[in-house]
C-alpha atoms as a PDB file:
ATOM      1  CA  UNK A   1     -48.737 -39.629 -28.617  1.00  0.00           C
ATOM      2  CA  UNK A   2     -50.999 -38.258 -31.226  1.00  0.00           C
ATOM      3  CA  UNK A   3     -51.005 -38.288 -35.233  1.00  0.00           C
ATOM      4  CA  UNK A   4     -48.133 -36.295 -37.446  1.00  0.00           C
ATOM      5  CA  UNK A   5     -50.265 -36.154 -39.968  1.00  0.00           C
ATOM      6  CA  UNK A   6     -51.502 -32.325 -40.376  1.00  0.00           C
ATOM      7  CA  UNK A   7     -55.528 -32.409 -40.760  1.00  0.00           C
ATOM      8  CA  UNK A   8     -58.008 -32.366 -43.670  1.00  0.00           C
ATOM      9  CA  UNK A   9     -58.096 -28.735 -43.909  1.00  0.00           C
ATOM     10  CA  UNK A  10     -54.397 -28.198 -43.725  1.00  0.00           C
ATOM     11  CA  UNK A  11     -52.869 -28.868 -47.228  1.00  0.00           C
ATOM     12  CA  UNK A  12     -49.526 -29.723 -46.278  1.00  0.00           C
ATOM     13  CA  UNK A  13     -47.255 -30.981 -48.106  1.00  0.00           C
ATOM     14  CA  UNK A  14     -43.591 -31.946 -47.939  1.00  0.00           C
ATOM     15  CA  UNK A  15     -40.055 -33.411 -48.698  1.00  0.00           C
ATOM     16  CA  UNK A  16     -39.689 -35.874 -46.063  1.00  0.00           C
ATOM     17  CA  UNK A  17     -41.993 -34.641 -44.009  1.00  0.00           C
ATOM     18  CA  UNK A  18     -43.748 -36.630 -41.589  1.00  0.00           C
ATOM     19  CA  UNK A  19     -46.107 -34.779 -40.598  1.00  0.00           C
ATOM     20  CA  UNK A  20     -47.230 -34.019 -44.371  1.00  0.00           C
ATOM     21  CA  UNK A  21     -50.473 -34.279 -45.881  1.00  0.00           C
ATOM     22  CA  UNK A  22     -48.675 -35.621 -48.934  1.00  0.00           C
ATOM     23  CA  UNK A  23     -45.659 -36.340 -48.703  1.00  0.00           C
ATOM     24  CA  UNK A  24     -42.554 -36.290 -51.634  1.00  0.00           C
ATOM     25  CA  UNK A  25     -39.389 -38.696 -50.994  1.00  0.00           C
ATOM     26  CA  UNK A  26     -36.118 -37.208 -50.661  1.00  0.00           C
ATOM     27  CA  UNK A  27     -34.702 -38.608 -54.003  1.00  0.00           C
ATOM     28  CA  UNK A  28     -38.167 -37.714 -55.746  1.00  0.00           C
ATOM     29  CA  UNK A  29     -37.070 -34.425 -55.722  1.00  0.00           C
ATOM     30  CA  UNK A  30     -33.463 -34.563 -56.654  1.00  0.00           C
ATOM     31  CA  UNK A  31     -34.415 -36.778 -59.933  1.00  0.00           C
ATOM     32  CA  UNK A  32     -37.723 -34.958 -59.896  1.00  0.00           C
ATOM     33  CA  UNK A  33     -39.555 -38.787 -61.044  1.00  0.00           C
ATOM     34  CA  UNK A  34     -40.437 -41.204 -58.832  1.00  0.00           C
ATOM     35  CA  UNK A  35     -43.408 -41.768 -55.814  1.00  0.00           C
ATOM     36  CA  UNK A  36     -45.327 -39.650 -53.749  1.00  0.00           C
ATOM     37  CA  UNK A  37     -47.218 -40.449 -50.336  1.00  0.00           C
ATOM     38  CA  UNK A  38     -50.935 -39.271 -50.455  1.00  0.00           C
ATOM     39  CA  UNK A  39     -51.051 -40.100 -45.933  1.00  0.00           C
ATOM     40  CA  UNK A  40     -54.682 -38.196 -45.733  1.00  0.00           C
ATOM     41  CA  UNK A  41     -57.078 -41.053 -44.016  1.00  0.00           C
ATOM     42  CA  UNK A  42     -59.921 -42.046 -46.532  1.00  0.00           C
ATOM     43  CA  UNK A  43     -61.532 -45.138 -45.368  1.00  0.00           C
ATOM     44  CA  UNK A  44     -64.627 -44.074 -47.637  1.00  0.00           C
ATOM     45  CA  UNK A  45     -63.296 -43.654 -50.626  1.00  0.00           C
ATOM     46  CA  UNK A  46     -63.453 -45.414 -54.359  1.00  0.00           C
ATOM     47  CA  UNK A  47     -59.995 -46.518 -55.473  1.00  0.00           C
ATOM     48  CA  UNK A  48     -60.549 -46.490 -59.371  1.00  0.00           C
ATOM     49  CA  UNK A  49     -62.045 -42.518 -58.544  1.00  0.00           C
ATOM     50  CA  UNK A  50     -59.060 -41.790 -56.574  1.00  0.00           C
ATOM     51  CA  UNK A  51     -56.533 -42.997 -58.496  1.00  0.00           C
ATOM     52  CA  UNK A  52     -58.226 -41.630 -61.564  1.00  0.00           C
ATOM     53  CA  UNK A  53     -58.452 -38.218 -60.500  1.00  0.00           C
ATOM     54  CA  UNK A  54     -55.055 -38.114 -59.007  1.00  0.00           C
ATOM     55  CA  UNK A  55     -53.314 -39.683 -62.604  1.00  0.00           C
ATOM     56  CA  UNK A  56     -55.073 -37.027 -63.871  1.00  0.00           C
ATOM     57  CA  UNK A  57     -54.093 -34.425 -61.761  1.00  0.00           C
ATOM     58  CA  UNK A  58     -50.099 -35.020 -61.573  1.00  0.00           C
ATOM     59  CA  UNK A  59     -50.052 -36.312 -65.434  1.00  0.00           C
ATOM     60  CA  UNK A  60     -51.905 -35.368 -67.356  1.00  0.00           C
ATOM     61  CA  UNK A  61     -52.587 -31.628 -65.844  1.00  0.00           C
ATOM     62  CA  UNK A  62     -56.017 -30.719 -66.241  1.00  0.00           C
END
């Protein structure tokens, strides 16, 4: 059967995609608030890094 997800090097993203890298609910974009998937496979990373750089990616836009 295989994985949807698209690879490392391909930067997808989506609404309700799948097969997205990162994917954006449905209803995230029509209130444009709400969650986001990030589905890329990290088993290596550091949580408080990850979560720190991705706050401060989507809010506070550096």
């Amino acid at each position: 059967m295989g994985t949807r997800i698209a690879t490392i090097f391909a930067s997808l993203k989506g609404v309700a995609n799948c097969g997205a890298s990162i994917r954006v609910g449905r209803d995230t974009e029509k209130d444009d608030k709400g969650y986001f998937e990030d589905r890329r496979p990290a088993s290596s990373m550091e949580p408080y890094v990850v979560t720190s750089m991705i706050a401060e990616t989507t809010i506070i836009g550096k």
